[in-house]
PDB file of N, CA and C in Angstrom:
ATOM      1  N   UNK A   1     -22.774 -88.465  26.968  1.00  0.00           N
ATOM      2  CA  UNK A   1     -22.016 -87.250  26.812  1.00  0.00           C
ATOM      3  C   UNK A   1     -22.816 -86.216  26.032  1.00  0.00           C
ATOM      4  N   UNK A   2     -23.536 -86.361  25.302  1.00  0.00           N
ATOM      5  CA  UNK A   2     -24.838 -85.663  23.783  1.00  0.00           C
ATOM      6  C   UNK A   2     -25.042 -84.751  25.207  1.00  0.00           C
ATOM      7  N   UNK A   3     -26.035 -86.045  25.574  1.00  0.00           N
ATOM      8  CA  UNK A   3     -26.713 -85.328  26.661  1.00  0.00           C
ATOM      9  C   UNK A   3     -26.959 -84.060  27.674  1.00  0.00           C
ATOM     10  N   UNK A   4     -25.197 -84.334  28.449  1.00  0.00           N
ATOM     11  CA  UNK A   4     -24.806 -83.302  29.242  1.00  0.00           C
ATOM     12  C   UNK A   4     -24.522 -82.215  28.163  1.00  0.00           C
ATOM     13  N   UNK A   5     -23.693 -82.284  26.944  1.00  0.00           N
ATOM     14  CA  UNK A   5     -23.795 -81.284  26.049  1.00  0.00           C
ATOM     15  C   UNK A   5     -24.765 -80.306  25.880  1.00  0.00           C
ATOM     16  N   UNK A   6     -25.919 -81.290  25.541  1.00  0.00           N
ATOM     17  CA  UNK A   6     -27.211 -80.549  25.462  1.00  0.00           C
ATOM     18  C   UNK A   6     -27.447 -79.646  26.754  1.00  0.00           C
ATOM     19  N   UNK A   7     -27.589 -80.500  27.881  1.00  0.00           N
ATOM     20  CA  UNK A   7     -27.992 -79.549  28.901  1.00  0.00           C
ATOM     21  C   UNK A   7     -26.749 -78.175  29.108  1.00  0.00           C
ATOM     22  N   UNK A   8     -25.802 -78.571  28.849  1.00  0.00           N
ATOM     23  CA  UNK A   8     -25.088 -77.028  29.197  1.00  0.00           C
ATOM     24  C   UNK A   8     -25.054 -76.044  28.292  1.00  0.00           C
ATOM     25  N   UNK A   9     -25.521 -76.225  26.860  1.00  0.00           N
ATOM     26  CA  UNK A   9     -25.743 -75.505  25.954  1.00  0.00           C
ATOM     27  C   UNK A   9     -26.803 -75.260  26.386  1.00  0.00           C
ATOM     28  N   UNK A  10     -28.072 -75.678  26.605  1.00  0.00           N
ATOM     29  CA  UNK A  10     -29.336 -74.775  27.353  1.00  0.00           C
ATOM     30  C   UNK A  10     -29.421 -74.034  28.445  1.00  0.00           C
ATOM     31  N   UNK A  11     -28.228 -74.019  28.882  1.00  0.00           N
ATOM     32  CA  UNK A  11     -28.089 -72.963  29.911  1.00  0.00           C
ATOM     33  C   UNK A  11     -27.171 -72.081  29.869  1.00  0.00           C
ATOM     34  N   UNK A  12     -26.683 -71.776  28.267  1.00  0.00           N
ATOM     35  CA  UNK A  12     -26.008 -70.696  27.840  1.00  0.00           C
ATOM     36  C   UNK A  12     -24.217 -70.823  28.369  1.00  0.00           C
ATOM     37  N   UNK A  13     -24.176 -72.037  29.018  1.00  0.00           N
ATOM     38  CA  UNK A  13     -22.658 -72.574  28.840  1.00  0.00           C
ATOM     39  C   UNK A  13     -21.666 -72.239  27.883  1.00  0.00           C
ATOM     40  N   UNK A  14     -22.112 -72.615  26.927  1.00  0.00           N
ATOM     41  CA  UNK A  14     -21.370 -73.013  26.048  1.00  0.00           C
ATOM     42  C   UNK A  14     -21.719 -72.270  24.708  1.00  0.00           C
ATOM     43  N   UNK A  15     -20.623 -70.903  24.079  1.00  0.00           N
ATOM     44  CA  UNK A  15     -21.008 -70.518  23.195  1.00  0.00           C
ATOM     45  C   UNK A  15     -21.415 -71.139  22.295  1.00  0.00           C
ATOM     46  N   UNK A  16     -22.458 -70.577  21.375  1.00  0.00           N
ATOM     47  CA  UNK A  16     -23.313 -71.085  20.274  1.00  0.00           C
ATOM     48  C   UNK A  16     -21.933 -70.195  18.936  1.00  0.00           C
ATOM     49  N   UNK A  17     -22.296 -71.359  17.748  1.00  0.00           N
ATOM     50  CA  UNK A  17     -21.567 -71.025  16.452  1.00  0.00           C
ATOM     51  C   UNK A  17     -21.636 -69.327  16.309  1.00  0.00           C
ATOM     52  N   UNK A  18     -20.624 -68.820  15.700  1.00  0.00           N
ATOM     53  CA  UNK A  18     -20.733 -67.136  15.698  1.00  0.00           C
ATOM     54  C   UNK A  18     -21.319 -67.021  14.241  1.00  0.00           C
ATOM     55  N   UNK A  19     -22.670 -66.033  14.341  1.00  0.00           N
ATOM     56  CA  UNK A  19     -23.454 -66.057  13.052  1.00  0.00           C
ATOM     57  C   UNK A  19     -22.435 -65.564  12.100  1.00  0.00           C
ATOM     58  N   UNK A  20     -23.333 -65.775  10.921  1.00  0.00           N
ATOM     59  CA  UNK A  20     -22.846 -65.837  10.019  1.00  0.00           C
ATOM     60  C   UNK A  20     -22.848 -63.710   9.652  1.00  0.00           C
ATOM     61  N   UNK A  21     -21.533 -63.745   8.387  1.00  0.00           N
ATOM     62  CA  UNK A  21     -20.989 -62.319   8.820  1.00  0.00           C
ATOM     63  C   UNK A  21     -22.451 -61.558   7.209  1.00  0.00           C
ATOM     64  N   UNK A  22     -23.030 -61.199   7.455  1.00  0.00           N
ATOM     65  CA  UNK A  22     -23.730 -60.236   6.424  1.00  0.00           C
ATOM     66  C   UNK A  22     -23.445 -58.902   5.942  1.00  0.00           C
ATOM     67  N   UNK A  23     -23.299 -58.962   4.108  1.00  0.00           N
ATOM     68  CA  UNK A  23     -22.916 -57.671   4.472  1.00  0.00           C
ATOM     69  C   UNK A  23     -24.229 -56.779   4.146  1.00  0.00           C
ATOM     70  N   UNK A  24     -24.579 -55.906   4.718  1.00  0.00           N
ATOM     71  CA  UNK A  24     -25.726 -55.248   5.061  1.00  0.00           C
ATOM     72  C   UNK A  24     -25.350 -53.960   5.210  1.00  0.00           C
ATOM     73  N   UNK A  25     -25.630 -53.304   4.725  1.00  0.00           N
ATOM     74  CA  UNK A  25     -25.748 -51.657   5.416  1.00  0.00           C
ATOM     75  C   UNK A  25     -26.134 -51.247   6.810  1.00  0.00           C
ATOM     76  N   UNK A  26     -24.841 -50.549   7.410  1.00  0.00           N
ATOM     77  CA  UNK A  26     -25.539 -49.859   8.558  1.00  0.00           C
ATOM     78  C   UNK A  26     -26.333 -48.844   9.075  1.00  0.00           C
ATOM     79  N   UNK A  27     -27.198 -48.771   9.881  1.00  0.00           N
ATOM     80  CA  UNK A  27     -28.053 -48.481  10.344  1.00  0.00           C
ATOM     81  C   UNK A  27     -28.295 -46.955  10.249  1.00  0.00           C
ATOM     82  N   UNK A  28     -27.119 -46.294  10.180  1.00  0.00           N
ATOM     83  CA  UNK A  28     -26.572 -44.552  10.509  1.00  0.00           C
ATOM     84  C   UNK A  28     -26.644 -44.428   8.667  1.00  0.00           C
ATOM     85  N   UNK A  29     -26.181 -45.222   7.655  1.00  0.00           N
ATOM     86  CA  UNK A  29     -26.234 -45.111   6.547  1.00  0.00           C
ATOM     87  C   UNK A  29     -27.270 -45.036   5.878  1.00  0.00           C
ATOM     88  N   UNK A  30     -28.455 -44.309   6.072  1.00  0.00           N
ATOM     89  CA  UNK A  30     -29.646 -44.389   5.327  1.00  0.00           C
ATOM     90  C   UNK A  30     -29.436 -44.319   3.712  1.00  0.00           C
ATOM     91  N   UNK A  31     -29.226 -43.479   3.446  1.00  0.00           N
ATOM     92  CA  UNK A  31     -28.569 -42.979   1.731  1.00  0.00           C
ATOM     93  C   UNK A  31     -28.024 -42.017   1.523  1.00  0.00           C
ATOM     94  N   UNK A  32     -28.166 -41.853   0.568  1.00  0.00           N
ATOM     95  CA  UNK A  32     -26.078 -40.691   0.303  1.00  0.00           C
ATOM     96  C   UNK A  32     -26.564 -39.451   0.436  1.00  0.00           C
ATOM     97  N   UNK A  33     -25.591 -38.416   0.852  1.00  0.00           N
ATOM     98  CA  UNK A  33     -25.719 -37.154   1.142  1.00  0.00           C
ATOM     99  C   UNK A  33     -26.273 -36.800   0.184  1.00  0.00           C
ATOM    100  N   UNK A  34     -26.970 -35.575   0.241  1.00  0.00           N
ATOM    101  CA  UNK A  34     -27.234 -34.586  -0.975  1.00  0.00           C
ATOM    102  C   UNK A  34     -26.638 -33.808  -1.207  1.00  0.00           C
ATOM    103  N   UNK A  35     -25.631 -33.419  -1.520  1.00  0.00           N
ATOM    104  CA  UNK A  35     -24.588 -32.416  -1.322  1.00  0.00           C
ATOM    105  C   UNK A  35     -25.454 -30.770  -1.837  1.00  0.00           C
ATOM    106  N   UNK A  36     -26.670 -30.868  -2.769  1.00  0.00           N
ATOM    107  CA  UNK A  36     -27.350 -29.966  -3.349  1.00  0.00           C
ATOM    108  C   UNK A  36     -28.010 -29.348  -2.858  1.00  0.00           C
ATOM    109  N   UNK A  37     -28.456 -29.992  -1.504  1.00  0.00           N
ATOM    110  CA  UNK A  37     -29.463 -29.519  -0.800  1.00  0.00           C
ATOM    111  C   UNK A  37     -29.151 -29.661   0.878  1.00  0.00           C
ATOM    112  N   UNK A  38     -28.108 -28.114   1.213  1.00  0.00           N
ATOM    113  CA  UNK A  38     -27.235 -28.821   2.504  1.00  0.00           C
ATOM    114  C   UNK A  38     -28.611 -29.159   3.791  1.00  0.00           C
ATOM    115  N   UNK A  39     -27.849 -29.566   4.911  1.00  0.00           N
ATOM    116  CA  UNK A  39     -28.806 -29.468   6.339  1.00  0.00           C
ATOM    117  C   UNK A  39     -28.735 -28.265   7.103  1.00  0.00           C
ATOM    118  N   UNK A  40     -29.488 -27.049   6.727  1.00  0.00           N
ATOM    119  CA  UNK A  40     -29.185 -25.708   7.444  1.00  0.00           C
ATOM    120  C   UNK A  40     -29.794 -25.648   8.618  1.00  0.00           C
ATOM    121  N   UNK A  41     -30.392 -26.694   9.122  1.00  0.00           N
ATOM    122  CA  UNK A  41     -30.596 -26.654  10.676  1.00  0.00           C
ATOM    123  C   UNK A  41     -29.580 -27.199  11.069  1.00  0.00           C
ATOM    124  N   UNK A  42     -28.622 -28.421  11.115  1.00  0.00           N
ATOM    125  CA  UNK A  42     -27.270 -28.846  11.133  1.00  0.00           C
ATOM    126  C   UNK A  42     -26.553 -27.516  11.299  1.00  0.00           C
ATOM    127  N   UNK A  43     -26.407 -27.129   9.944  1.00  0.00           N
ATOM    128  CA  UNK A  43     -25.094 -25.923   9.529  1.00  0.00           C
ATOM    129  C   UNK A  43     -25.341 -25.186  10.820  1.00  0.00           C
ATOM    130  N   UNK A  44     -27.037 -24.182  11.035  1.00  0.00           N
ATOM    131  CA  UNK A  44     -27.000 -23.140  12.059  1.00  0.00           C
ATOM    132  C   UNK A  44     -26.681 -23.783  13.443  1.00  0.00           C
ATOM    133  N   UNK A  45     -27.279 -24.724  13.459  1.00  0.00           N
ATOM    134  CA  UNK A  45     -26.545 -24.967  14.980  1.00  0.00           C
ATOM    135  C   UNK A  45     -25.185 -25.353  15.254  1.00  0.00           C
ATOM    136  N   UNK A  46     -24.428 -25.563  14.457  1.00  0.00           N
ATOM    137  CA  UNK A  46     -22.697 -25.935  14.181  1.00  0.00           C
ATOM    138  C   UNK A  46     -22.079 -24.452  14.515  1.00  0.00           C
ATOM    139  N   UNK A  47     -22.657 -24.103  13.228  1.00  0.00           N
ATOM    140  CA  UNK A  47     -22.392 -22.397  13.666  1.00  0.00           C
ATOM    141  C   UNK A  47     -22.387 -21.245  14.679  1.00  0.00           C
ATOM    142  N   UNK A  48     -23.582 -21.879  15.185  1.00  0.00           N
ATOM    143  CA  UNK A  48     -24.547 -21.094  16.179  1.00  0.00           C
ATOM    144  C   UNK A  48     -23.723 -21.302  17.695  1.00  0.00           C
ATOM    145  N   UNK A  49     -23.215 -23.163  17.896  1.00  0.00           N
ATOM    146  CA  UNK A  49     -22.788 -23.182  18.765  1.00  0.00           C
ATOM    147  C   UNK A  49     -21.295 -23.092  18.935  1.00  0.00           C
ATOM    148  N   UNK A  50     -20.625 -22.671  17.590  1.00  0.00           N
ATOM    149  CA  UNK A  50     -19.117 -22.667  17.879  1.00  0.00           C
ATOM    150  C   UNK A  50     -19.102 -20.595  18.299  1.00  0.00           C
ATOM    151  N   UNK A  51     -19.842 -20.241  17.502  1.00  0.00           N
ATOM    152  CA  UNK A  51     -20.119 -18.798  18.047  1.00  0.00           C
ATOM    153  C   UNK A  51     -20.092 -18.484  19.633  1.00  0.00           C
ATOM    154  N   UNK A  52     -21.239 -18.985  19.961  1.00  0.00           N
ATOM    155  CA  UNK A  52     -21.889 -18.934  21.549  1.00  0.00           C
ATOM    156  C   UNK A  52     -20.396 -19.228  22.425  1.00  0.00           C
ATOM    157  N   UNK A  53     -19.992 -20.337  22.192  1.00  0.00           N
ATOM    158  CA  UNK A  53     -19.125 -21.308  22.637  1.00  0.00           C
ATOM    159  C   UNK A  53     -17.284 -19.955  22.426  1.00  0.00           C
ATOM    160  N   UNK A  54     -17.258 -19.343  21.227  1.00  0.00           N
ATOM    161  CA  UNK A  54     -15.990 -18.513  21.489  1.00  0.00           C
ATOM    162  C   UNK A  54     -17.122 -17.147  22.310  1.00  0.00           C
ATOM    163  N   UNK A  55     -17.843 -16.660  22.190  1.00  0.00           N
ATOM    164  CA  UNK A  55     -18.921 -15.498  23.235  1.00  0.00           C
ATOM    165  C   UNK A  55     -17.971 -15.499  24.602  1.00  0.00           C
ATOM    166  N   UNK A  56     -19.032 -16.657  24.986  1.00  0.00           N
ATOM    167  CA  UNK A  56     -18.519 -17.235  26.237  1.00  0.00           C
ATOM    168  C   UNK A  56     -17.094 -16.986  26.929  1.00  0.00           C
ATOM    169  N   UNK A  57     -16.178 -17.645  25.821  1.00  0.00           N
ATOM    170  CA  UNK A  57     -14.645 -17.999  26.289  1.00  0.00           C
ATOM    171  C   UNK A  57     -14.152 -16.224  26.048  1.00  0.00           C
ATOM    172  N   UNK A  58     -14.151 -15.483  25.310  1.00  0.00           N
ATOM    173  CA  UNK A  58     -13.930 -13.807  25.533  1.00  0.00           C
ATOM    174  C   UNK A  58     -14.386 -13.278  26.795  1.00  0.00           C
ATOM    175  N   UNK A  59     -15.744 -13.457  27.019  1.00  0.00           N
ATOM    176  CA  UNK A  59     -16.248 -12.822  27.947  1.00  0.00           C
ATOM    177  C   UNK A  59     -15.981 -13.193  29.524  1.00  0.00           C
ATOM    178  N   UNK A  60     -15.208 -14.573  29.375  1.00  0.00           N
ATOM    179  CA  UNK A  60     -14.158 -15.158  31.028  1.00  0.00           C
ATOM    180  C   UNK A  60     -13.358 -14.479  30.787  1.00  0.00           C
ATOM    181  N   UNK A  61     -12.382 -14.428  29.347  1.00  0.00           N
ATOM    182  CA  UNK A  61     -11.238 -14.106  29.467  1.00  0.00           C
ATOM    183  C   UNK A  61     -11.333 -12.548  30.169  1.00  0.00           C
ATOM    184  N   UNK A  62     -11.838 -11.722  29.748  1.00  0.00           N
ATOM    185  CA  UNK A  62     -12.075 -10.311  29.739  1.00  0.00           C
ATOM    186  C   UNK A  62     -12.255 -10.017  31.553  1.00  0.00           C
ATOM    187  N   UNK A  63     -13.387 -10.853  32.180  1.00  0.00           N
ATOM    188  CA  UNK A  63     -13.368 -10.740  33.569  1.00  0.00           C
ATOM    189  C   UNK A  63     -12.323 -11.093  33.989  1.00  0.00           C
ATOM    190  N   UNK A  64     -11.748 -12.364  33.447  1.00  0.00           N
ATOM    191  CA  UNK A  64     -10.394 -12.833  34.099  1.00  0.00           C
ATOM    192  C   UNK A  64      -9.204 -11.986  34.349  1.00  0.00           C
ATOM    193  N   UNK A  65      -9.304 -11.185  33.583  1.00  0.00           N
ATOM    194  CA  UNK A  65      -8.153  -9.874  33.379  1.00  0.00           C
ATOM    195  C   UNK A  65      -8.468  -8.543  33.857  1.00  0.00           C
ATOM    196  N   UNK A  66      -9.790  -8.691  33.891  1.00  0.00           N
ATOM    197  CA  UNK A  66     -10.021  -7.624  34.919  1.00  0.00           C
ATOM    198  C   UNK A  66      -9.817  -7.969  36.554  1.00  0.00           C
ATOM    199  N   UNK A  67      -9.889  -9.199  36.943  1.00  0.00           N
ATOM    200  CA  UNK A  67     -10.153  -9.819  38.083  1.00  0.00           C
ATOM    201  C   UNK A  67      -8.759  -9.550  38.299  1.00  0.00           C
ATOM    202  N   UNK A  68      -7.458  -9.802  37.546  1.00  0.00           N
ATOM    203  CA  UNK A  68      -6.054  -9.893  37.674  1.00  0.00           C
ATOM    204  C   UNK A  68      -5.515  -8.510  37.941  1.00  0.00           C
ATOM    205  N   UNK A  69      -6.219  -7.529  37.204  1.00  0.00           N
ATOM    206  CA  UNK A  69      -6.208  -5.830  37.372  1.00  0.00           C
ATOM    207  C   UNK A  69      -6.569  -5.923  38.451  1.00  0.00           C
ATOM    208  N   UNK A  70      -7.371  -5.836  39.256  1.00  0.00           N
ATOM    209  CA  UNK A  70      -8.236  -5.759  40.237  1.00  0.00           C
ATOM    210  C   UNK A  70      -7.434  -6.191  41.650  1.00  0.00           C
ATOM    211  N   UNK A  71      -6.902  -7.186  41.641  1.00  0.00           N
ATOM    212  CA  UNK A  71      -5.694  -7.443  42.373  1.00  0.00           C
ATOM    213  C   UNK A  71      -4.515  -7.323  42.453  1.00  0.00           C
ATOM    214  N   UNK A  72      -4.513  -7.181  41.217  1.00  0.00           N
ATOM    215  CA  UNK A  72      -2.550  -6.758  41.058  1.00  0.00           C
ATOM    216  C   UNK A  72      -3.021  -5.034  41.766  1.00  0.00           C
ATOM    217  N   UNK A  73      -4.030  -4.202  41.719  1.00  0.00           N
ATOM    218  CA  UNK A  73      -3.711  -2.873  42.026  1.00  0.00           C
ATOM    219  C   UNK A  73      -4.032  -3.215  43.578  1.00  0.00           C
ATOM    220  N   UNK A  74      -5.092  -4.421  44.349  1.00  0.00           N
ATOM    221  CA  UNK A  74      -4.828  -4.194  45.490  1.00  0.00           C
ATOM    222  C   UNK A  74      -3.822  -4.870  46.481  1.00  0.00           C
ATOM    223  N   UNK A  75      -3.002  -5.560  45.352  1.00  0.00           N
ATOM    224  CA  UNK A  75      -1.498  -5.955  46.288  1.00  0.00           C
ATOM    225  C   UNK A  75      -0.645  -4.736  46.328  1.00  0.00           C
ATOM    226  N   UNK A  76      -1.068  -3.325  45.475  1.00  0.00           N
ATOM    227  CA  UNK A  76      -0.394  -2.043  45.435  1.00  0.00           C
ATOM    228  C   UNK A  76       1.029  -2.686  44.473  1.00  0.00           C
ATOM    229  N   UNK A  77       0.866  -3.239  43.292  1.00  0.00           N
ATOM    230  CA  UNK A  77       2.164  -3.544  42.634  1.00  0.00           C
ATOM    231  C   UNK A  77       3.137  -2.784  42.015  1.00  0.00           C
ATOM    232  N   UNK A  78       3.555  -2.440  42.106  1.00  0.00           N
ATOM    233  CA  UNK A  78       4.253  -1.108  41.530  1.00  0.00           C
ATOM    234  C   UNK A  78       5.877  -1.650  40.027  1.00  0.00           C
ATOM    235  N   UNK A  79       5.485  -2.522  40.200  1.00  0.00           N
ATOM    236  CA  UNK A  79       6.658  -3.096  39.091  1.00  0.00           C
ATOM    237  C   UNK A  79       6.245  -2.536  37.848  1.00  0.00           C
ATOM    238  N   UNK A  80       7.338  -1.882  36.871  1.00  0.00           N
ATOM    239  CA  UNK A  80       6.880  -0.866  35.692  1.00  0.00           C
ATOM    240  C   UNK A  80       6.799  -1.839  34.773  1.00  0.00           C
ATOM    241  N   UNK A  81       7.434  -3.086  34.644  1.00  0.00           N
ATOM    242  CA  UNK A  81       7.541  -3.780  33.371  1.00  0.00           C
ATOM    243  C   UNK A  81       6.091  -4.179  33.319  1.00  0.00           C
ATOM    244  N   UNK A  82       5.535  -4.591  34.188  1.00  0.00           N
ATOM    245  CA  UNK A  82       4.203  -5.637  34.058  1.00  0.00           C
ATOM    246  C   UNK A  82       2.938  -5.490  33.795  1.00  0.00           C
ATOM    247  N   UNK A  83       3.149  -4.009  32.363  1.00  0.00           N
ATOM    248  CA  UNK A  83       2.015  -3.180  32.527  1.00  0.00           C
ATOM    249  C   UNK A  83       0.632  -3.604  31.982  1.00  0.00           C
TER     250      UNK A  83
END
């Protein structure tokens, strides 16, 4: 019985014991912020891209409403409320 044990554990059968739990620091945790000395390449591009990113969303909206002008005058709409 050892035997066949053995062989099906060498062929990855049969889970092996679950290692043991370490506590270790992870990998993303190098060492502690500096709070003194921020990341202004971080900051500008955070910045940079929430900027760009509202640019963008004005400048649809703006065509979008012109696009809606643009058709509401060539369905000839004439309703006064919907100005």
């Amino acid at each position: 019985m050892a035997a066949g044990l053995r062989a099906v554990r060498r062929w990855g059968l049969v889970a092996a014991a679950p290692p043991r739990l370490a506590f270790t620091r992870s990998a993303f945790v190098v060492k502690k912020a500096n709070n003194a000395q921020p990341n202004w390449l971080g900051v500008g591009l955070a910045f940079g891209t929430s900027a760009a990113l509202w640019a963008f969303l004005i400048k649809q909206h703006n065509e979008d409403v012109m696009e809606w002008e643009r058709r509401k005058q060539a369905r000839g709409h004439k309703c006064t409320e919907c100005s």
